[in-house]
PDB file of N, CA and C in Angstrom:
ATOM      1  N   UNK A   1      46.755 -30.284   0.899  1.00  0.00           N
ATOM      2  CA  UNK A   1      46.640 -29.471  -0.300  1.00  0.00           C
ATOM      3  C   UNK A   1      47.166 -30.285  -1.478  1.00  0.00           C
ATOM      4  N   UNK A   2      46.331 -29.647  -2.626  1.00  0.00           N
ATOM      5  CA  UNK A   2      46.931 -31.104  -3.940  1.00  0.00           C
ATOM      6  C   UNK A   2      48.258 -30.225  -4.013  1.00  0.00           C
ATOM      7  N   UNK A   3      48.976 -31.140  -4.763  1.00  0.00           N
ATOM      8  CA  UNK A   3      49.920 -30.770  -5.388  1.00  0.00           C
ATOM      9  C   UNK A   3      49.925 -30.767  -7.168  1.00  0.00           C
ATOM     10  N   UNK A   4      50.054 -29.743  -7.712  1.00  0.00           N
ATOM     11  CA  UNK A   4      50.497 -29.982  -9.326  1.00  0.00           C
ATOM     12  C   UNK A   4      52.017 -29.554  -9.700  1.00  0.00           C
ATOM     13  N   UNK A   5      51.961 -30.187 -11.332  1.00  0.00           N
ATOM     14  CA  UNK A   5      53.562 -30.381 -11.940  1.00  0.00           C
ATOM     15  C   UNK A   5      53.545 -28.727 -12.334  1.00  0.00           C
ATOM     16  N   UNK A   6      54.341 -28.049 -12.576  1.00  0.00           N
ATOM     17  CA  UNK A   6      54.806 -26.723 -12.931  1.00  0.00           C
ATOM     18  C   UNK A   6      55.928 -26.866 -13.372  1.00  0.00           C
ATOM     19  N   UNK A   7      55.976 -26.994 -15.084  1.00  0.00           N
ATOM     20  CA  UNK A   7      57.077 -27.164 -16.023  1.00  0.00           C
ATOM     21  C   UNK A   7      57.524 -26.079 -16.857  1.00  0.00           C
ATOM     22  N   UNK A   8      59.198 -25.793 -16.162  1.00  0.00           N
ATOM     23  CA  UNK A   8      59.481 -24.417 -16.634  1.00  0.00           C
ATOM     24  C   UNK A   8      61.191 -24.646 -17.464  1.00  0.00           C
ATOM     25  N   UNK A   9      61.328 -23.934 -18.560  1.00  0.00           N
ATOM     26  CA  UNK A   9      62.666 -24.595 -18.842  1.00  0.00           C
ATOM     27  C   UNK A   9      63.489 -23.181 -18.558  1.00  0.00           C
ATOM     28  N   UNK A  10      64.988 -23.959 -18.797  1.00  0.00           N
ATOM     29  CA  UNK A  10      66.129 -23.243 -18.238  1.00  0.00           C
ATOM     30  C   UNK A  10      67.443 -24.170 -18.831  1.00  0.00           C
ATOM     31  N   UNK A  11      68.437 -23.022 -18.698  1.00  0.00           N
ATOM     32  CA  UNK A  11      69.511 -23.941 -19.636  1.00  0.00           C
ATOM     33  C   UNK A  11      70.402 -24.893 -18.585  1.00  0.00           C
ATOM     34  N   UNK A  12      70.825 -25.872 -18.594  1.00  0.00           N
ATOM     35  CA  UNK A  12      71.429 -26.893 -17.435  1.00  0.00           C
ATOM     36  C   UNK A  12      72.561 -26.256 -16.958  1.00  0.00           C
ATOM     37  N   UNK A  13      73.034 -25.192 -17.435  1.00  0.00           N
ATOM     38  CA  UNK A  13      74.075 -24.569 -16.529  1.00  0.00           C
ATOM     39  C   UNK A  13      73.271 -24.084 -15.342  1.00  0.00           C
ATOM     40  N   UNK A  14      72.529 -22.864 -15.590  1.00  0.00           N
ATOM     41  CA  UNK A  14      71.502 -22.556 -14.566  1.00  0.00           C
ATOM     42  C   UNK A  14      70.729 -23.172 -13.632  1.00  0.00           C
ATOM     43  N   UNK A  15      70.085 -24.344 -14.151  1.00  0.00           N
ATOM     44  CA  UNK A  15      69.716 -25.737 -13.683  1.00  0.00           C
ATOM     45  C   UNK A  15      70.779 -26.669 -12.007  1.00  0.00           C
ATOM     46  N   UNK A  16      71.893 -26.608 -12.720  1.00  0.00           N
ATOM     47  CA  UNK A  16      73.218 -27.256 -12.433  1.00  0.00           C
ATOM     48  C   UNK A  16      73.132 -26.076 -10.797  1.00  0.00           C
ATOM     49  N   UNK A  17      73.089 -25.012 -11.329  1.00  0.00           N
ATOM     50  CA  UNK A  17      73.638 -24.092 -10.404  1.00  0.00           C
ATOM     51  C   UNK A  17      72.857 -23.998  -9.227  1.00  0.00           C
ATOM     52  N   UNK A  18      71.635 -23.640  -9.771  1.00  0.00           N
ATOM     53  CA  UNK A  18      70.321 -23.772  -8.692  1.00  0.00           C
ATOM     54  C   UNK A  18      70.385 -25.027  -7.726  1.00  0.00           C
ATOM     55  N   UNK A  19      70.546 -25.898  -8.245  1.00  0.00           N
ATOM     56  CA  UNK A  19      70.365 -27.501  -7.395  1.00  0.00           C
ATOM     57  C   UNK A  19      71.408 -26.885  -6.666  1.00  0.00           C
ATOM     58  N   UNK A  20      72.530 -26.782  -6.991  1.00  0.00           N
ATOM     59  CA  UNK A  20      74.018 -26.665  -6.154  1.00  0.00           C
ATOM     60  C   UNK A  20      73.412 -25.602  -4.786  1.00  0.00           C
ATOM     61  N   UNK A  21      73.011 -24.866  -5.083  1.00  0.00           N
ATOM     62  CA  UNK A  21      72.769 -23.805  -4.316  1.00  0.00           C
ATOM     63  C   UNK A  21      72.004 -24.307  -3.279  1.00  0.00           C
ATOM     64  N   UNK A  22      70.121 -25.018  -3.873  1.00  0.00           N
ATOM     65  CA  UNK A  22      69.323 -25.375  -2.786  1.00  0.00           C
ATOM     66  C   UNK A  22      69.727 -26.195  -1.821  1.00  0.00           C
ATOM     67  N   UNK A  23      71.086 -27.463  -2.440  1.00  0.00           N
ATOM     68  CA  UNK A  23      71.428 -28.116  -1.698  1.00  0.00           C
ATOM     69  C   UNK A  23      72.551 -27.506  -0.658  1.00  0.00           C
ATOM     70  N   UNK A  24      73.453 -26.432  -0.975  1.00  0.00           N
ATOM     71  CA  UNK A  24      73.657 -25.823   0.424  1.00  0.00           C
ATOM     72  C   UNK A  24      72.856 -25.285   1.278  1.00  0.00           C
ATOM     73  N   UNK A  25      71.813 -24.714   0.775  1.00  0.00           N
ATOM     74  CA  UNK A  25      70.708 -24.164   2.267  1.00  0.00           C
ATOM     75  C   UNK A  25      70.093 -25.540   2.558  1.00  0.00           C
ATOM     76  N   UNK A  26      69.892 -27.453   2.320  1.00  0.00           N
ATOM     77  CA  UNK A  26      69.282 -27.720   2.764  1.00  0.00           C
ATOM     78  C   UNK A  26      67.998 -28.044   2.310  1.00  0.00           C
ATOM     79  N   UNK A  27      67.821 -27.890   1.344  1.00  0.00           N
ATOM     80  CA  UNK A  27      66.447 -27.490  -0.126  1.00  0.00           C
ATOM     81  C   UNK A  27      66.976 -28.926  -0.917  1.00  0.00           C
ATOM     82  N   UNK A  28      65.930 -28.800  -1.702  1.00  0.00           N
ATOM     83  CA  UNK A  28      65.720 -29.173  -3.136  1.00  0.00           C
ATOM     84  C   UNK A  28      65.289 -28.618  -3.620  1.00  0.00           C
ATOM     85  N   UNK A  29      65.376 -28.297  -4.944  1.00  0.00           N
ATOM     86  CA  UNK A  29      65.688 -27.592  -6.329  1.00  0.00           C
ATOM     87  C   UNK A  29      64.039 -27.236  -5.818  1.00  0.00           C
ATOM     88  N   UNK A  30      62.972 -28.145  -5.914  1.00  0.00           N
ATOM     89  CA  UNK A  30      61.836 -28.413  -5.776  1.00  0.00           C
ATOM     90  C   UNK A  30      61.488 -27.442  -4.711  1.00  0.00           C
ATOM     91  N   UNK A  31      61.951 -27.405  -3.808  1.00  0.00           N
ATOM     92  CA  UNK A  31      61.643 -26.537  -2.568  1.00  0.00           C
ATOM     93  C   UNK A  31      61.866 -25.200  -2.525  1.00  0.00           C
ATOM     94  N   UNK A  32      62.862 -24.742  -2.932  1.00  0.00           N
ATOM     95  CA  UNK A  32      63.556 -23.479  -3.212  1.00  0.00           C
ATOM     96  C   UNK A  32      62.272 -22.812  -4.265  1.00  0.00           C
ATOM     97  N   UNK A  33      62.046 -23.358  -5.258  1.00  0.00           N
ATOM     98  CA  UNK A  33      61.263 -22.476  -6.115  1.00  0.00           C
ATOM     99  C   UNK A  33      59.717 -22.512  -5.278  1.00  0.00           C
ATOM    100  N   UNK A  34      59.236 -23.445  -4.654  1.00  0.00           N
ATOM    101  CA  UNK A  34      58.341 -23.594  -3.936  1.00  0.00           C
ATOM    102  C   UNK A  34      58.191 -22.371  -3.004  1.00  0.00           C
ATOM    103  N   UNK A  35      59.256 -22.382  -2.356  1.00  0.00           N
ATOM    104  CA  UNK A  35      59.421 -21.236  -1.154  1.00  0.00           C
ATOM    105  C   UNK A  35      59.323 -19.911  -1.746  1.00  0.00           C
ATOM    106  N   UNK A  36      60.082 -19.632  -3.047  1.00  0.00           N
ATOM    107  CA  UNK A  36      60.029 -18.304  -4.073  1.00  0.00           C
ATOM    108  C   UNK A  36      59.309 -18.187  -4.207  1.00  0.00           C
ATOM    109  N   UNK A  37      58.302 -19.272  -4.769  1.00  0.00           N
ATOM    110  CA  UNK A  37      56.591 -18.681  -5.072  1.00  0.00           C
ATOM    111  C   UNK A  37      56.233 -18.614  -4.039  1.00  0.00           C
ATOM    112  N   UNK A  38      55.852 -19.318  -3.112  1.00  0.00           N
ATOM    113  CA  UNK A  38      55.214 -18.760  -1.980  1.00  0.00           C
ATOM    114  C   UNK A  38      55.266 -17.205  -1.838  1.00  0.00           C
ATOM    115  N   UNK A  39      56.820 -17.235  -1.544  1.00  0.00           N
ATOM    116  CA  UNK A  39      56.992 -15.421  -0.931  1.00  0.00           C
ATOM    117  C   UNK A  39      56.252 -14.428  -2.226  1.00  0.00           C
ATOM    118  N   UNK A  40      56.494 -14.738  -3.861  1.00  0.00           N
ATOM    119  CA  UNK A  40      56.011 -13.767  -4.314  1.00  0.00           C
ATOM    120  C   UNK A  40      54.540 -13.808  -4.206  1.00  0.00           C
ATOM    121  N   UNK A  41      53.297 -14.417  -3.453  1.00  0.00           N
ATOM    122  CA  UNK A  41      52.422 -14.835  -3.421  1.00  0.00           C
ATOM    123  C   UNK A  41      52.060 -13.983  -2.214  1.00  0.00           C
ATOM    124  N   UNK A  42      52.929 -13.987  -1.194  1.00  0.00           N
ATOM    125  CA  UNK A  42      52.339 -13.614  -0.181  1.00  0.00           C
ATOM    126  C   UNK A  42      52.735 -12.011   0.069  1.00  0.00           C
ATOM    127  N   UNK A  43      53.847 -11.443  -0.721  1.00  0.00           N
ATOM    128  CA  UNK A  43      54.698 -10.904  -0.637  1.00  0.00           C
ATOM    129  C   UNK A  43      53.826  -9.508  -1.968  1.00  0.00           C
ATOM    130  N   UNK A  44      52.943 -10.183  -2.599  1.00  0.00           N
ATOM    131  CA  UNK A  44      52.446  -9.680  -4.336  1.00  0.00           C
ATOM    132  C   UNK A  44      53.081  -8.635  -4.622  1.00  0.00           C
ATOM    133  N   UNK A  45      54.673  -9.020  -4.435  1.00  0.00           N
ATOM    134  CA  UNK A  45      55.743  -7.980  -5.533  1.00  0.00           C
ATOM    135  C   UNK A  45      56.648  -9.099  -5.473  1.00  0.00           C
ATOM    136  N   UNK A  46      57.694  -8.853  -6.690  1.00  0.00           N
ATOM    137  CA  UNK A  46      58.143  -9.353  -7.663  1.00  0.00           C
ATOM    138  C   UNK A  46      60.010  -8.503  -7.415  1.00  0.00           C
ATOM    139  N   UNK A  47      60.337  -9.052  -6.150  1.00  0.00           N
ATOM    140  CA  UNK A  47      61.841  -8.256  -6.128  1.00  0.00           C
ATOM    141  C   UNK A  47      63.022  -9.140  -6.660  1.00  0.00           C
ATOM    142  N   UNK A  48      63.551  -7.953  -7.681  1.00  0.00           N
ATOM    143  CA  UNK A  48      64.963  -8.680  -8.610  1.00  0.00           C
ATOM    144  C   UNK A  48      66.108  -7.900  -7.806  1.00  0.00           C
ATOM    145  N   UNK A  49      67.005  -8.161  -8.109  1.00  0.00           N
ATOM    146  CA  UNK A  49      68.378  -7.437  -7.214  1.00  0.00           C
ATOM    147  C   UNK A  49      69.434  -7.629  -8.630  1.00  0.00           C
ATOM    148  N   UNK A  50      69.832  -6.453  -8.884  1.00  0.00           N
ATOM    149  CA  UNK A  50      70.855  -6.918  -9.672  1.00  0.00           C
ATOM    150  C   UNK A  50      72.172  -6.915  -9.930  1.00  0.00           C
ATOM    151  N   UNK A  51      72.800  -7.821 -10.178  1.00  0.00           N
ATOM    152  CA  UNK A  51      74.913  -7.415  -9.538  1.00  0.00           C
ATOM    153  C   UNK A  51      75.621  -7.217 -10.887  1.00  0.00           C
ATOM    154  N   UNK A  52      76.423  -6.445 -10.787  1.00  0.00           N
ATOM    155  CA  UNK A  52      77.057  -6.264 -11.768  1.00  0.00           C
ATOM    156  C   UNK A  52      78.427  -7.271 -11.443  1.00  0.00           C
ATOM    157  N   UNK A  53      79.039  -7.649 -12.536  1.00  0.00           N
ATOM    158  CA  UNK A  53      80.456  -8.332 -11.864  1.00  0.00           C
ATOM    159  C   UNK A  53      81.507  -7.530 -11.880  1.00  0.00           C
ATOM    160  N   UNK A  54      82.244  -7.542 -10.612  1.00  0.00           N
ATOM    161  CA  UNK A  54      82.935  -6.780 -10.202  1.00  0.00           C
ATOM    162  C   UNK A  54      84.278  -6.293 -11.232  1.00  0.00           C
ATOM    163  N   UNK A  55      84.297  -4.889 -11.032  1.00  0.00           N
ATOM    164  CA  UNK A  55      85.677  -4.750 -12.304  1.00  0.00           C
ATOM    165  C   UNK A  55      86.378  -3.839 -11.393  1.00  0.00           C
ATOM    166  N   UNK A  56      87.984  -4.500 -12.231  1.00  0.00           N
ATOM    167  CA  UNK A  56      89.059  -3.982 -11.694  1.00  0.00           C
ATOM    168  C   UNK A  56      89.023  -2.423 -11.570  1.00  0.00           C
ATOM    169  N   UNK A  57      90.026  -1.888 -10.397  1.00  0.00           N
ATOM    170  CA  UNK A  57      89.801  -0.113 -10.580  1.00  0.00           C
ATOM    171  C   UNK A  57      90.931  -0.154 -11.347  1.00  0.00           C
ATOM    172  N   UNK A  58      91.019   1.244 -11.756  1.00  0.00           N
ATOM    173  CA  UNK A  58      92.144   1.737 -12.576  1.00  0.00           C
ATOM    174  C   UNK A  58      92.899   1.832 -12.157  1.00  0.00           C
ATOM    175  N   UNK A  59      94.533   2.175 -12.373  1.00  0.00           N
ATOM    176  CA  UNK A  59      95.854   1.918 -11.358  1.00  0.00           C
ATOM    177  C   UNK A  59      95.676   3.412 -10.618  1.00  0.00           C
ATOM    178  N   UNK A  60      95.140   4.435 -11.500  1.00  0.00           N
ATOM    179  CA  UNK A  60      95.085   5.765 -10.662  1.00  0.00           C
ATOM    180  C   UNK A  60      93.983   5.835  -9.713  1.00  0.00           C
ATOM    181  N   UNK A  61      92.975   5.142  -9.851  1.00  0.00           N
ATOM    182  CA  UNK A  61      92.001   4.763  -8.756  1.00  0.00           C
ATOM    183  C   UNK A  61      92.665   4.160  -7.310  1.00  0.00           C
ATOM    184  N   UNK A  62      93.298   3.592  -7.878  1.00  0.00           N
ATOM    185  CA  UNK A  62      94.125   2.793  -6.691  1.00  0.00           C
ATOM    186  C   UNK A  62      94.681   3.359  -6.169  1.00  0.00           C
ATOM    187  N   UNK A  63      95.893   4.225  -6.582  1.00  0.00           N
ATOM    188  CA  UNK A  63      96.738   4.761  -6.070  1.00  0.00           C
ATOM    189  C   UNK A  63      96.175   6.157  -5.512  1.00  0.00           C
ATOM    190  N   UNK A  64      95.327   6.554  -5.624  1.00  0.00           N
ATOM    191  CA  UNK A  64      93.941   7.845  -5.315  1.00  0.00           C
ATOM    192  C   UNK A  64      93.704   7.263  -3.774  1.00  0.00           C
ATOM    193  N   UNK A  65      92.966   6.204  -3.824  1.00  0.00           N
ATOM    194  CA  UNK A  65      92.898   5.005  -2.482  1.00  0.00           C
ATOM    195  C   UNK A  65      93.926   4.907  -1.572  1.00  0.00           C
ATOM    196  N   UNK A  66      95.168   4.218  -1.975  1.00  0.00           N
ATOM    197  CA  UNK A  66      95.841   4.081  -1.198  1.00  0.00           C
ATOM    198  C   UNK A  66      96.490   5.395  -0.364  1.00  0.00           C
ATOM    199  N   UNK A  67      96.353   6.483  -1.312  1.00  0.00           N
ATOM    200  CA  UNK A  67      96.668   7.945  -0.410  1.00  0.00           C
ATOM    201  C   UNK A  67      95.525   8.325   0.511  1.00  0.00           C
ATOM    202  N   UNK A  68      94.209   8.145   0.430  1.00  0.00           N
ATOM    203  CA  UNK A  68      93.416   8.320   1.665  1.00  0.00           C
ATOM    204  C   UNK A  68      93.457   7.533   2.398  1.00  0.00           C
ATOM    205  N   UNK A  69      93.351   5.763   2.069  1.00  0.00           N
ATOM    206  CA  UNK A  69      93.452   5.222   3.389  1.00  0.00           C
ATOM    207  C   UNK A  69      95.088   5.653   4.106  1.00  0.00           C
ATOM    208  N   UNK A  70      96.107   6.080   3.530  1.00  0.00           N
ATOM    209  CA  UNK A  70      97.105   6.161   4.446  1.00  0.00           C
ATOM    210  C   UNK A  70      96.747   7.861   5.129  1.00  0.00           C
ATOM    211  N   UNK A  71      96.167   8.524   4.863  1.00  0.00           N
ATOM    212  CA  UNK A  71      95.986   9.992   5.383  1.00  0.00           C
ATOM    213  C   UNK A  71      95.161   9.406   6.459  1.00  0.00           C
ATOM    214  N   UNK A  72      94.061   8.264   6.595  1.00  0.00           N
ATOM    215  CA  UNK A  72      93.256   8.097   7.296  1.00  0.00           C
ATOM    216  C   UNK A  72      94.205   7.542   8.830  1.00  0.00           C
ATOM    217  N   UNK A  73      94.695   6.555   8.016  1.00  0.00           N
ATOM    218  CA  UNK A  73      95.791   5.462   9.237  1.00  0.00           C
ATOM    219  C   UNK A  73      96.338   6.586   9.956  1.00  0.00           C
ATOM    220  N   UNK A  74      96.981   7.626   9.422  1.00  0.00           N
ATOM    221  CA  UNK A  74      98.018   8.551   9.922  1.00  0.00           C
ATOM    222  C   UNK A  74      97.687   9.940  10.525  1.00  0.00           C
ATOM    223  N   UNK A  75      96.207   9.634  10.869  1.00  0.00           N
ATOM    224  CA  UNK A  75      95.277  10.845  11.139  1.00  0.00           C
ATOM    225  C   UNK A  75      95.237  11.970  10.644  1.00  0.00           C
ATOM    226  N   UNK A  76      95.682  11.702   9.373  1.00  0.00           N
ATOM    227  CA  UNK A  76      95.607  13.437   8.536  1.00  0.00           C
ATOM    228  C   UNK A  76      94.586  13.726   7.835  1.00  0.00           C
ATOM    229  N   UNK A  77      93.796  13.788   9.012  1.00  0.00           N
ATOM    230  CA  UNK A  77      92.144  13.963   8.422  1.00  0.00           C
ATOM    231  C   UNK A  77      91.260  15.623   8.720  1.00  0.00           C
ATOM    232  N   UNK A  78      90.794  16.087   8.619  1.00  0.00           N
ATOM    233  CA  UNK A  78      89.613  17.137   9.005  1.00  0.00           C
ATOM    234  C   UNK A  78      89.183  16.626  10.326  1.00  0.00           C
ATOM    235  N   UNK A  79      89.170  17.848  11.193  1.00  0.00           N
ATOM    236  CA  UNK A  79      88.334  17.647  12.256  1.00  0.00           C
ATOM    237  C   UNK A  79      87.315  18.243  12.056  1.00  0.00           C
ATOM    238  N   UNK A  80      85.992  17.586  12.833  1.00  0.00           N
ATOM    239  CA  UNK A  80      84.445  18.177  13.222  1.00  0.00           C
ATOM    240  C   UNK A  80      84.622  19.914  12.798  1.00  0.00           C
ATOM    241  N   UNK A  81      83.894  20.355  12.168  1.00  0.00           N
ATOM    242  CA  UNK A  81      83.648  21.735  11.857  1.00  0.00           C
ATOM    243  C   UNK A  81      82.197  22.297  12.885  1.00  0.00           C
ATOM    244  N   UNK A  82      81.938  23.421  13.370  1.00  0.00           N
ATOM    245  CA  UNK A  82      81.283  24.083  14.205  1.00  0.00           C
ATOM    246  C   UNK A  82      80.437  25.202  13.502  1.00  0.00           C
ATOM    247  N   UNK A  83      81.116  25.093  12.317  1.00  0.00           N
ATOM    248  CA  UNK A  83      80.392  25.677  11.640  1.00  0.00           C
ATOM    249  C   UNK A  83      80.773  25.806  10.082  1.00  0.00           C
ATOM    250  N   UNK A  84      79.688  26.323   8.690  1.00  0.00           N
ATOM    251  CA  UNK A  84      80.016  26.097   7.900  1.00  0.00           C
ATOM    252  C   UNK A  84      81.103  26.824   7.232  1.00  0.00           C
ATOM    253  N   UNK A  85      81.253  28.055   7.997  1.00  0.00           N
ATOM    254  CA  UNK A  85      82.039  28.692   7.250  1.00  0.00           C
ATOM    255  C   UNK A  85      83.302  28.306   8.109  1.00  0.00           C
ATOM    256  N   UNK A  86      83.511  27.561   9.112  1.00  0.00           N
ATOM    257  CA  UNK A  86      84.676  26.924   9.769  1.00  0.00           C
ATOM    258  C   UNK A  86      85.423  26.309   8.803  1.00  0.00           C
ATOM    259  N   UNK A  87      84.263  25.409   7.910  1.00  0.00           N
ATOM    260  CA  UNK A  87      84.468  24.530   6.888  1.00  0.00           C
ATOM    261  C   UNK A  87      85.331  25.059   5.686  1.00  0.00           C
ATOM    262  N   UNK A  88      84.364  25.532   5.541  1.00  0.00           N
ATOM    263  CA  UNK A  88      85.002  26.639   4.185  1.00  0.00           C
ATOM    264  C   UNK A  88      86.160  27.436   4.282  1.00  0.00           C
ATOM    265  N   UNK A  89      86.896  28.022   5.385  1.00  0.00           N
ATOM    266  CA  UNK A  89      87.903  28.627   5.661  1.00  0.00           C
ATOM    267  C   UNK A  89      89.118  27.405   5.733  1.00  0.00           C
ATOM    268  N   UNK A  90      88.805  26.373   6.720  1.00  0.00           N
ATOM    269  CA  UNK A  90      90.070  25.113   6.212  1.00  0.00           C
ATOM    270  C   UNK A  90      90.101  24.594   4.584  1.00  0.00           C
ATOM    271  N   UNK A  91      88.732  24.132   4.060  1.00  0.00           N
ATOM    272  CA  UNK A  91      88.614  23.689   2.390  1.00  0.00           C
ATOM    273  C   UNK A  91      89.696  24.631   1.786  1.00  0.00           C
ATOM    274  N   UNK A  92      89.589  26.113   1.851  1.00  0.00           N
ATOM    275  CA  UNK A  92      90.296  27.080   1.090  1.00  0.00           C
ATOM    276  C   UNK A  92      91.745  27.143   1.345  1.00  0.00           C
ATOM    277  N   UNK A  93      92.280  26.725   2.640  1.00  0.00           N
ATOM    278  CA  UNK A  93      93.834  26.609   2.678  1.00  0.00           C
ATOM    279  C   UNK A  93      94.028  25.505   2.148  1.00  0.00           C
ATOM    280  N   UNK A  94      93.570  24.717   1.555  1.00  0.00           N
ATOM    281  CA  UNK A  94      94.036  23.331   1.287  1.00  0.00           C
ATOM    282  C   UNK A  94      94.769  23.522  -0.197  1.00  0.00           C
ATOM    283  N   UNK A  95      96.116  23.136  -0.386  1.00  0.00           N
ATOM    284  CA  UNK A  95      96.662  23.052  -1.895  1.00  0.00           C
ATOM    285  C   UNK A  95      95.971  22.002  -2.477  1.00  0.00           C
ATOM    286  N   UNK A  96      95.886  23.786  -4.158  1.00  0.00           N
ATOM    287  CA  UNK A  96      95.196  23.329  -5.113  1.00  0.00           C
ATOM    288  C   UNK A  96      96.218  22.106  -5.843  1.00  0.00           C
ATOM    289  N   UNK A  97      95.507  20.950  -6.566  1.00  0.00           N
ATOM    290  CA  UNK A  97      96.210  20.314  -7.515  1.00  0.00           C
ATOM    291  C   UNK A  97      96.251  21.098  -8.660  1.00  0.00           C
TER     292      UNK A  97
END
């Protein structure tokens, strides 16, 4: 199969990053986008994923957390309900905040 040039720009941080990357899986920069097109080719959708960067919780988030996982450790949990109004009769003894 021929091969042609496919000239696309990008800023050299991004650039920088990509190479870094193909060369841990084993790739070249060259290959990696090769393989991308392929899949969106064979694939004829176009999947993005997108991450947000992670942010700190709030100290009351935390401390919200650290009281369930210790209710969890210490088995002070709800057991299996049998029914809904089983449910609803423990929910209702529970102190209000």
């Amino acid at each position: 199969m021929n091969k042609v040039v496919v000239n696309i720009k990008v800023d050299q941080e991004t650039k920088k990053a990509a190479q870094a990357l193909a060369n841990d899986l084993g790739l070249t920069l060259s290959g990696l986008v090769n393989a991308q097109l392929k899949q969106l080719v064979r694939q004829q959708q176009l999947v993005l994923y997108a991450t947000y960067p992670e942010q700190p919780m709030s100290p009351k988030l935390e401390a919200e957390l650290d009281q369930v996982y210790g209710e969890i450790e210490r088995g002070d949990v709800s057991q299996p309900h049998a029914s809904l109004d089983s449910f609803l009769d423990d929910l209702n003894q529970l102190p209000s905040e």
